[in-house]
N, C-alpha and C. Protein backbone atom coordinates (compact mmCIF):
# COMPACT_ATOMS: atom_id res chain seq x y z
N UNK A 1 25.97 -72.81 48.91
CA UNK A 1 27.10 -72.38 49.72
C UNK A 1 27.70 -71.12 49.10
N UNK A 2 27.93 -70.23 49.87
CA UNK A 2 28.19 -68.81 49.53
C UNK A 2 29.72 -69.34 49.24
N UNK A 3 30.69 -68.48 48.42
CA UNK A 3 31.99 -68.62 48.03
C UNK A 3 32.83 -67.45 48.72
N UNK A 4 34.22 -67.65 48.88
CA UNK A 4 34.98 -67.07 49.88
C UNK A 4 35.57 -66.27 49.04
N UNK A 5 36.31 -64.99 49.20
CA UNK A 5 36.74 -63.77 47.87
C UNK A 5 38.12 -64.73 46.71
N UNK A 6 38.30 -65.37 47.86
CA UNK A 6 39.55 -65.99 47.11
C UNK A 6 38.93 -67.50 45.99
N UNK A 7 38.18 -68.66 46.68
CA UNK A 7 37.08 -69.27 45.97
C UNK A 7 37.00 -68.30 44.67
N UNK A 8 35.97 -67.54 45.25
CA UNK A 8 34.97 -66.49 44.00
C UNK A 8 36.36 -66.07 42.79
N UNK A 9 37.48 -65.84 43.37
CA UNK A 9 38.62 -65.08 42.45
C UNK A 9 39.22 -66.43 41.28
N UNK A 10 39.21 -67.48 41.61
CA UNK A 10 39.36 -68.76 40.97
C UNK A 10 38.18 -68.72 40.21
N UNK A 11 37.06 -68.79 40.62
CA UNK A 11 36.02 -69.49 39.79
C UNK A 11 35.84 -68.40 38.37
N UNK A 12 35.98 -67.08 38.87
CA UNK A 12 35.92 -65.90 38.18
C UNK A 12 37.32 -66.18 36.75
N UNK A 13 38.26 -66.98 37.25
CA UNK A 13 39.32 -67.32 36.38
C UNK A 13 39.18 -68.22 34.92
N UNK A 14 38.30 -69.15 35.67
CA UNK A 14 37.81 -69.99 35.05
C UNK A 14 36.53 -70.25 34.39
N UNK A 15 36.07 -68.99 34.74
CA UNK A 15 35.08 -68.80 34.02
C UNK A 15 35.44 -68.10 32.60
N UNK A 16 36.48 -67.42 32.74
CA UNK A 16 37.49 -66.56 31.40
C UNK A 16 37.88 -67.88 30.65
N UNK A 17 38.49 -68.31 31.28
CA UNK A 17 39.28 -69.39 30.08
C UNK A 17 38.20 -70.14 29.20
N UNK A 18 37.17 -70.43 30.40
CA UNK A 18 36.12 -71.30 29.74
C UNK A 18 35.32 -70.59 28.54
N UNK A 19 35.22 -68.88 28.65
CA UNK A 19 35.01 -68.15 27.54
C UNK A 19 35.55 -68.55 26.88
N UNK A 20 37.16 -68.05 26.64
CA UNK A 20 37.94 -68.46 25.65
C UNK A 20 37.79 -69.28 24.75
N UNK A 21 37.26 -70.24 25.81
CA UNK A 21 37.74 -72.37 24.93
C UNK A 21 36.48 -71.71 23.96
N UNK A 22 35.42 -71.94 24.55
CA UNK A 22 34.14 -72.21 24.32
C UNK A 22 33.34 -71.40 23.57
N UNK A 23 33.48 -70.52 23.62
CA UNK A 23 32.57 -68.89 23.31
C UNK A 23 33.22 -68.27 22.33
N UNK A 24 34.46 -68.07 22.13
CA UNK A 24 35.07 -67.92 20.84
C UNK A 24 34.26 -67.49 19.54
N UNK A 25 33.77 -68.36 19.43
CA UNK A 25 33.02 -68.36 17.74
C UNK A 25 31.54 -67.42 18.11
N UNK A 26 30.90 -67.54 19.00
CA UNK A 26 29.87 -66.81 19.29
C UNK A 26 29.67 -65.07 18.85
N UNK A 27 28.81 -64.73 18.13
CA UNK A 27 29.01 -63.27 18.78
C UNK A 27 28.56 -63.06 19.69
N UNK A 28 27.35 -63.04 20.02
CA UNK A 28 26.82 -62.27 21.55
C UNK A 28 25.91 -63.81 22.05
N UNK A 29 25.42 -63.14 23.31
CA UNK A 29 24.60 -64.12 23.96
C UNK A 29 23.63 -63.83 24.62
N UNK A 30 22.22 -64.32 24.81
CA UNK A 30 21.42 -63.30 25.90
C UNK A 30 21.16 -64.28 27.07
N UNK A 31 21.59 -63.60 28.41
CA UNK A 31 21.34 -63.87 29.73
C UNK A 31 20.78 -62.74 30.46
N UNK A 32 19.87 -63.39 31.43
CA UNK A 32 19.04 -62.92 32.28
C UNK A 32 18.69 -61.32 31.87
N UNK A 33 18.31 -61.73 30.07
CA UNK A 33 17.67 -60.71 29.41
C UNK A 33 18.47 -59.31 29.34
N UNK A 34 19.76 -59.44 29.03
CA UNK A 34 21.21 -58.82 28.89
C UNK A 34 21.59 -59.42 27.63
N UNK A 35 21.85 -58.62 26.73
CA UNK A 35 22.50 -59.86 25.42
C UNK A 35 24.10 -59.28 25.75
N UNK A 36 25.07 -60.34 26.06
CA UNK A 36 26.58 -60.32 26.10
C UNK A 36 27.17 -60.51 24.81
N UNK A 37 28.55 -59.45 24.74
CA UNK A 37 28.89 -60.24 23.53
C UNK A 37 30.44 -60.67 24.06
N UNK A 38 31.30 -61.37 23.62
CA UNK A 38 32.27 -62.24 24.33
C UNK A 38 33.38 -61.13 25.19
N UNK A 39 33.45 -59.86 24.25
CA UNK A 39 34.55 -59.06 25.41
C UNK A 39 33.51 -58.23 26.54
N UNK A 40 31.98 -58.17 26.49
CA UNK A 40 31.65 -57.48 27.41
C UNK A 40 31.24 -58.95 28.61
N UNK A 41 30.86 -59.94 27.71
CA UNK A 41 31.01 -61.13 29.23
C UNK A 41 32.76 -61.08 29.83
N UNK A 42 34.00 -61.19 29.18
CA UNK A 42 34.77 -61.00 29.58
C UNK A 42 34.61 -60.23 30.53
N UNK A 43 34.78 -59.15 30.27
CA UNK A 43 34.47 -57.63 31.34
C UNK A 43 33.90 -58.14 32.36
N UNK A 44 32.84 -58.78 32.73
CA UNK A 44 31.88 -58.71 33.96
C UNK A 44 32.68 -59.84 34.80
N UNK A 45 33.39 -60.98 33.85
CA UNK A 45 33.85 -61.95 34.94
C UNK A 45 35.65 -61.05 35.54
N UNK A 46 36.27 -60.35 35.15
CA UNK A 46 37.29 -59.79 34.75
C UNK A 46 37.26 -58.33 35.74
N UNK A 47 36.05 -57.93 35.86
CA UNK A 47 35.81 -56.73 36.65
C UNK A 47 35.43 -56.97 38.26
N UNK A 48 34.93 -58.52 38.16
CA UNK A 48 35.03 -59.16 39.54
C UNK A 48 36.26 -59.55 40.19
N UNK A 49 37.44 -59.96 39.29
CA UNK A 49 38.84 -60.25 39.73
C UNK A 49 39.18 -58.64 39.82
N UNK A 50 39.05 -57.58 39.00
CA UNK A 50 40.00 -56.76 40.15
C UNK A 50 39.61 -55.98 41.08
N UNK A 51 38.46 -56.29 41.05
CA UNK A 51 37.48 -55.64 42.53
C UNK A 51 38.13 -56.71 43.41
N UNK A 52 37.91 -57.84 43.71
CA UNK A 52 38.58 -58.62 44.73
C UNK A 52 40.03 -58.39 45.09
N UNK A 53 41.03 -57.78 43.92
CA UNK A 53 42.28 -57.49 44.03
C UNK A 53 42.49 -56.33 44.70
N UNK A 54 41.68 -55.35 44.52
CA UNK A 54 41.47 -53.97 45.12
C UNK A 54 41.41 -53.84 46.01
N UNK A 55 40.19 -54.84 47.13
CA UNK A 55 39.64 -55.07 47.95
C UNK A 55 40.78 -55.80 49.25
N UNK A 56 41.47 -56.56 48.34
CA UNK A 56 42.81 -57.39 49.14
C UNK A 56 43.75 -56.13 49.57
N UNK A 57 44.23 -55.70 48.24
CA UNK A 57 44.88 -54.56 48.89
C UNK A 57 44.77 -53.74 49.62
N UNK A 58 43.51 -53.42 49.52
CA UNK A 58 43.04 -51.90 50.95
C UNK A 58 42.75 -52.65 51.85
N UNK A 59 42.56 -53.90 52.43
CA UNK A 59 42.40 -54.87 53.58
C UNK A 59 44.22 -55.02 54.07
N UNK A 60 44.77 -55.01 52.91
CA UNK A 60 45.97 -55.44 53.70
C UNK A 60 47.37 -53.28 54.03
N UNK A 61 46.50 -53.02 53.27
CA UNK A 61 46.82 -51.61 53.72
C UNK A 61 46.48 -50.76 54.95
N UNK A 62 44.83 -51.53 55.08
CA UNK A 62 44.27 -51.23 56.28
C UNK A 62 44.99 -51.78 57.56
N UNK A 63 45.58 -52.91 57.52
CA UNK A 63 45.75 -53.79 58.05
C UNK A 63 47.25 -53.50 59.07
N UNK A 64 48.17 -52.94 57.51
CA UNK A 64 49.44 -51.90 58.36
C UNK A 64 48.90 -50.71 59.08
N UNK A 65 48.34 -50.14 58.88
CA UNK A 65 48.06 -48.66 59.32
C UNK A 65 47.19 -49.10 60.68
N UNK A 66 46.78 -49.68 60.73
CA UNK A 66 45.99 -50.34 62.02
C UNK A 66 46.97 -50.74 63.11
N UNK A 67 47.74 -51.50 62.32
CA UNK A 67 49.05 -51.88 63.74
C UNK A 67 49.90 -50.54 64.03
N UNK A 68 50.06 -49.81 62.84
CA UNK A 68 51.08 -48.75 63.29
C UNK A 68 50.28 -47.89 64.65
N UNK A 69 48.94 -47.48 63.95
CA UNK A 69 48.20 -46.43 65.07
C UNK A 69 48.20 -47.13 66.79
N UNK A 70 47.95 -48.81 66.57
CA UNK A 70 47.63 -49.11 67.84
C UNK A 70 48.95 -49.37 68.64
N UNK A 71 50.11 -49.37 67.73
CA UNK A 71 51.36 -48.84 68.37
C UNK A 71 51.06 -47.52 69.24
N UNK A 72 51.18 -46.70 68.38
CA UNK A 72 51.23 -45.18 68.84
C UNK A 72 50.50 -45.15 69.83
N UNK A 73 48.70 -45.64 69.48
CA UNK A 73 48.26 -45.29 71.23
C UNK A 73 48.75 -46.14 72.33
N UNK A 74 49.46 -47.33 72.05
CA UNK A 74 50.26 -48.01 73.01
C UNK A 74 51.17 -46.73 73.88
N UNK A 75 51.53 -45.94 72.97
CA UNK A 75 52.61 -45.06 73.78
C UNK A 75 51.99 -43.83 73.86
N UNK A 76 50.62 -43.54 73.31
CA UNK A 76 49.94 -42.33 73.94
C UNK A 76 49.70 -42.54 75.22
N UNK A 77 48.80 -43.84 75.58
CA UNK A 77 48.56 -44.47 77.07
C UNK A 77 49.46 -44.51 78.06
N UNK A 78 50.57 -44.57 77.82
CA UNK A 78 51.41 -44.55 78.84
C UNK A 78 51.57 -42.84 79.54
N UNK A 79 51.42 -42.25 78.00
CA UNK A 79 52.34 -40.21 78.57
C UNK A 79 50.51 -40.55 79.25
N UNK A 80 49.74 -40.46 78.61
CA UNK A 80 48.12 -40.40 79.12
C UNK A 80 48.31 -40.41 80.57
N UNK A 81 48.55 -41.49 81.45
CA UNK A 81 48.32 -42.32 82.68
C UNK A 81 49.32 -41.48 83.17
N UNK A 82 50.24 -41.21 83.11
CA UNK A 82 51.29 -40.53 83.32
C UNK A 82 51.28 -38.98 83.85
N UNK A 83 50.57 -38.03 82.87
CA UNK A 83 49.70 -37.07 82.98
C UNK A 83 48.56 -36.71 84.34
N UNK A 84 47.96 -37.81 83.83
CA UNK A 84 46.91 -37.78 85.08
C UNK A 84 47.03 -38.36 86.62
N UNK A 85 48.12 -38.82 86.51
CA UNK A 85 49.19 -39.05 87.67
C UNK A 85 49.65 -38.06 88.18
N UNK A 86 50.27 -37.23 87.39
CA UNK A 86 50.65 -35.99 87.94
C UNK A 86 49.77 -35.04 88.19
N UNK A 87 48.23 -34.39 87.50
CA UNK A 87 47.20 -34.03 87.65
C UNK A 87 46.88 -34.14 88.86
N UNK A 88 46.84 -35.32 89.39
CA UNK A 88 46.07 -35.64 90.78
C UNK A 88 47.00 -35.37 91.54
N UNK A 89 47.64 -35.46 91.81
CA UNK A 89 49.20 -35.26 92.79
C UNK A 89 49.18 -33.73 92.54
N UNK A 90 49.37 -33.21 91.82
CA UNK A 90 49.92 -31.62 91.79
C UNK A 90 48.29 -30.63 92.00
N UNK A 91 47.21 -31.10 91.73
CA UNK A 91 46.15 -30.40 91.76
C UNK A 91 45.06 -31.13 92.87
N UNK A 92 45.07 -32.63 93.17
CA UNK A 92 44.28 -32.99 94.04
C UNK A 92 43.49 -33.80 93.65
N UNK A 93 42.34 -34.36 94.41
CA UNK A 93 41.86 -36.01 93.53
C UNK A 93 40.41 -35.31 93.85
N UNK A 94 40.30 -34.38 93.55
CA UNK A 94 38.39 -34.34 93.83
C UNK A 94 38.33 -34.27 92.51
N UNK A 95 36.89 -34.61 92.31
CA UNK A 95 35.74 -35.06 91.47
C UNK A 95 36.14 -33.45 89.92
N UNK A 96 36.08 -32.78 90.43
CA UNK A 96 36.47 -31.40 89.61
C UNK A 96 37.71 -31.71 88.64
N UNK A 97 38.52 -32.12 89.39
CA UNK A 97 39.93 -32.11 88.56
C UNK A 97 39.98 -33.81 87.66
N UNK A 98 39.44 -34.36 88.12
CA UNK A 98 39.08 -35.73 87.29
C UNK A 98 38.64 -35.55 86.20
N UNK A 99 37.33 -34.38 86.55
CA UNK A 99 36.52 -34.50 85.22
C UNK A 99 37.35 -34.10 84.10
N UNK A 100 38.49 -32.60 84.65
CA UNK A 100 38.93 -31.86 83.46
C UNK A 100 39.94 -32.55 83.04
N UNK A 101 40.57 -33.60 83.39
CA UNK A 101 41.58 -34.62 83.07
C UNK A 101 41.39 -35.72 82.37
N UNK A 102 39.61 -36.12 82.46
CA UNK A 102 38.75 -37.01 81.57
C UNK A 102 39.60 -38.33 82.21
N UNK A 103 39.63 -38.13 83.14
CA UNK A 103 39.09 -39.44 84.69
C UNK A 103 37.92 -39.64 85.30
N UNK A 104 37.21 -40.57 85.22
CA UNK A 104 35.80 -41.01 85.89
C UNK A 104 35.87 -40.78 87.64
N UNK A 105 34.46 -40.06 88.10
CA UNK A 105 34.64 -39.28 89.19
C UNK A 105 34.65 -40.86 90.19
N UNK A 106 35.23 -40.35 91.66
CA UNK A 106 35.54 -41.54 92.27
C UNK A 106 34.03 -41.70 92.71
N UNK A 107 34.08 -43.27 92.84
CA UNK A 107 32.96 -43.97 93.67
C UNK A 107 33.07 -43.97 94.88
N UNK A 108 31.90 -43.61 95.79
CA UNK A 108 31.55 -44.03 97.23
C UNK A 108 30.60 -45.30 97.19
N UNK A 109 31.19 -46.09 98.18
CA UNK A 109 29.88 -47.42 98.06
C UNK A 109 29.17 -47.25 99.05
N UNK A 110 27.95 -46.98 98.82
CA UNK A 110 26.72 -46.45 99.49
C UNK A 110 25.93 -47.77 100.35
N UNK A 111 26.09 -48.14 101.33
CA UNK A 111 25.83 -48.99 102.01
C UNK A 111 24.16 -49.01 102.57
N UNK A 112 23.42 -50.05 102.06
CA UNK A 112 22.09 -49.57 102.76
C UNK A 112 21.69 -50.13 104.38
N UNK A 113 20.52 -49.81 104.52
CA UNK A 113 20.73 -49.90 106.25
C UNK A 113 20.39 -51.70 106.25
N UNK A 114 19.85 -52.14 105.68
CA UNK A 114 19.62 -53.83 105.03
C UNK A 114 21.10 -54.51 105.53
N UNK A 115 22.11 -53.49 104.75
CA UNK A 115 23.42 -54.52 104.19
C UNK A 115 24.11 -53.99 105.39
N UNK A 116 23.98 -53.26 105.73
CA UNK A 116 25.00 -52.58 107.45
C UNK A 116 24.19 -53.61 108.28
N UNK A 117 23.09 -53.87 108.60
CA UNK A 117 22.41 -54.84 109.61
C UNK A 117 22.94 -56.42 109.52
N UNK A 118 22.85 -56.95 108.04
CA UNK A 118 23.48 -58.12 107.66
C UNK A 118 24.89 -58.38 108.18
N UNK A 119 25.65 -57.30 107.72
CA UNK A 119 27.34 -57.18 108.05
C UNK A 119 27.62 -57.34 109.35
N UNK A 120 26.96 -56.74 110.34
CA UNK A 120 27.13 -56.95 111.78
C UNK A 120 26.78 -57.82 112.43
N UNK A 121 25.31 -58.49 112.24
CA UNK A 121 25.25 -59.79 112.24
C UNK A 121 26.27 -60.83 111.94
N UNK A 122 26.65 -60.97 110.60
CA UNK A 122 27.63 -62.13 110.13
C UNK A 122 28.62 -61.72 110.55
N UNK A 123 29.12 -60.12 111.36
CA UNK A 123 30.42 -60.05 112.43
C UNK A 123 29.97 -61.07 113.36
N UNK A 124 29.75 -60.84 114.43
CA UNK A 124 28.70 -61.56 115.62
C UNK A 124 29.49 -62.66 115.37
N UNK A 125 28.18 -63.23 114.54
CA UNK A 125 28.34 -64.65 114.42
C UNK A 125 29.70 -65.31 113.61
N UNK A 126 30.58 -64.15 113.29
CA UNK A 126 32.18 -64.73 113.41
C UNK A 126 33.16 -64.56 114.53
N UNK A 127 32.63 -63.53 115.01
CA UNK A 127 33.93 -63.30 116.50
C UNK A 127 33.03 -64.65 117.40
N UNK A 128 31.92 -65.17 117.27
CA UNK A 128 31.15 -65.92 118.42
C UNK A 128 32.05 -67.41 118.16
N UNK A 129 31.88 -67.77 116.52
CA UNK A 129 32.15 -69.18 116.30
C UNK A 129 33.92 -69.26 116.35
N UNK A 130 34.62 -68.26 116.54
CA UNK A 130 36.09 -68.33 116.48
C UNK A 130 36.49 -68.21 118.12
N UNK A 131 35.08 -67.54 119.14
CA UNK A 131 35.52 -67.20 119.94
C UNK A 131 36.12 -65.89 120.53
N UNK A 132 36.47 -65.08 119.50
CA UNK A 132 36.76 -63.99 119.32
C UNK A 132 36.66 -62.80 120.79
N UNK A 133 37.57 -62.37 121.39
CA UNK A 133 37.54 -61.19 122.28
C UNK A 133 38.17 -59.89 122.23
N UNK A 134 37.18 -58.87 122.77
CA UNK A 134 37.83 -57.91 122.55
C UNK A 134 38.64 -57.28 123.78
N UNK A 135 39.66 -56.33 124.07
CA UNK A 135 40.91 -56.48 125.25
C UNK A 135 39.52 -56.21 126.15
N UNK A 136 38.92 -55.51 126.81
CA UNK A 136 37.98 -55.52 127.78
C UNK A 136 37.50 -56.94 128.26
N UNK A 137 37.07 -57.78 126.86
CA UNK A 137 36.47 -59.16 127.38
C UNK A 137 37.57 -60.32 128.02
N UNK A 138 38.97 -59.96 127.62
CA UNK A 138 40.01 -60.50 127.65
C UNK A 138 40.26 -60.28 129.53
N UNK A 139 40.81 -59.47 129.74
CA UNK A 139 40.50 -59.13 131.26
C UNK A 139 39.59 -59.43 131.83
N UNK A 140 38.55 -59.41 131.80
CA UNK A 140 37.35 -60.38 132.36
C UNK A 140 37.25 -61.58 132.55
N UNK A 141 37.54 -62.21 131.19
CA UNK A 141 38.14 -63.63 131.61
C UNK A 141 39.97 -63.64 132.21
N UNK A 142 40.55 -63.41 132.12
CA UNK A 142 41.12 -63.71 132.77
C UNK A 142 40.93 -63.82 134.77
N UNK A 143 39.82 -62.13 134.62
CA UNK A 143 39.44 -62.01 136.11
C UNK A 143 39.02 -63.28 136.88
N UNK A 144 37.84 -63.92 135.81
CA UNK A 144 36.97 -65.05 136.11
C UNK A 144 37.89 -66.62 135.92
N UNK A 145 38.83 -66.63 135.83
CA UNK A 145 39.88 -67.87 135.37
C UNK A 145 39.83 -68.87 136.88
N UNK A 146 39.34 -70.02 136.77
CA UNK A 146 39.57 -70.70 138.52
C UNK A 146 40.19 -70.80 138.91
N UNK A 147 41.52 -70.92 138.14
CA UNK A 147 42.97 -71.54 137.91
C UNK A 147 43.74 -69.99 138.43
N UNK A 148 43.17 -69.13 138.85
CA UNK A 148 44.00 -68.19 139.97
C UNK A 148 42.93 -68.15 141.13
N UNK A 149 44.37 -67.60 142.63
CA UNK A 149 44.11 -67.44 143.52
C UNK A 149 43.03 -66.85 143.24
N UNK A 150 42.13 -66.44 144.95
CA UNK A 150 41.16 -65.36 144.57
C UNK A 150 41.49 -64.64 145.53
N UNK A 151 43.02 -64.38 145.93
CA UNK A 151 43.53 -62.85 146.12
C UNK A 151 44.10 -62.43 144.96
N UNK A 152 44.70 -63.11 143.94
CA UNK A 152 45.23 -62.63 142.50
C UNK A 152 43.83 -61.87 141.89
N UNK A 153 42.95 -62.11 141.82
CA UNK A 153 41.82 -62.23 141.28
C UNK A 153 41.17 -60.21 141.50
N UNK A 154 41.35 -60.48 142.78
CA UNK A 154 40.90 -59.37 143.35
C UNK A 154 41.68 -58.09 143.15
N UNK A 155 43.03 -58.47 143.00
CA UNK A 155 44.08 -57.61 142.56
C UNK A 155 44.29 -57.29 141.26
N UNK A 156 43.31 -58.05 140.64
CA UNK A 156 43.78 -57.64 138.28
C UNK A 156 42.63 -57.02 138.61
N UNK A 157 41.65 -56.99 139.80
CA UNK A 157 40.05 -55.79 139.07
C UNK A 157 40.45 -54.81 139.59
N UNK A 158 41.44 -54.32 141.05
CA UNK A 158 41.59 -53.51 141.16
C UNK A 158 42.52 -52.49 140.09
N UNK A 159 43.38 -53.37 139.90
CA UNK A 159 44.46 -53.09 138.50
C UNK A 159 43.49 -52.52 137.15
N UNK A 160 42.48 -52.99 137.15
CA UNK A 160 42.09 -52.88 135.55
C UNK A 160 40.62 -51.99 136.11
């Protein structure tokens, strides 16, 4: 199991003291074909604590300066949108003045002859299942209604 900076910063602690207790009387030691002697093992466990300390700090330095900036573009975005609000209004919305404003040019949705054939169809077959009329078909039926005379009748076709 890998160790976490803060883990690693403990164990690194205790690995000093445990010098201390232990290693004391020693002069040197050889590991992984390195001979240590007690203040240069010090050093290596000792140089890992303030690299981790270093490391905390520019994380937590980073950390202000990060909120401050994403403040600021909080309130760049606004004059931004603001700008290009007025851009388009005072100069016009074609594709030209977008670009130089670093606005994405507008979309047309390009309809193919597939999806225009589909669309009119599934019209159809919604004005059909609702019943749907248009004022021409509306007068017609009414023309054709049984439920009037058929001198009334004769008089809405001359009318219409």
């Amino acid at each position: 199991m890998k160790a976490n900076q803060t883990q690693r910063k403990q164990l690194d602690q205790t690995m000093l003291a445990a010098i201390q207790k232990y290693l004391k009387t020693a002069p040197s030691l050889a590991l992984l074909g390195t001979t240590y002697t007690l203040a240069t093992l010090g050093a290596v466990f000792q140089g890992d604590i303030d690299e981790s300390n270093a490391s905390e700090a520019a994380r937590a330095a980073w950390l202000v300066a990060s909120k401050a900036a994403n403040a600021k573009a909080s309130a760049v975005l606004k004059v931004r949108r603001a700008l290009q609000a007025y851009a388009l209004a005072t100069y016009g919305d074609s594709d030209d003045v977008r670009a130089d404003w670093g606005m994405p040019p507008l979309r047309s949705a390009t309809l193919t002859a597939a999806t225009k054939a589909a669309a009119a169809l599934k019209a159809a077959a919604t004005r059909k299942a609702r019943g749907t009329l248009g004022k021409r078909q509306k007068v017609r039926a009414d023309f054709d209604d049984p439920c009037l005379p058929a001198f009334s009748r004769v008089e809405l076709r001359a009318v219409a």
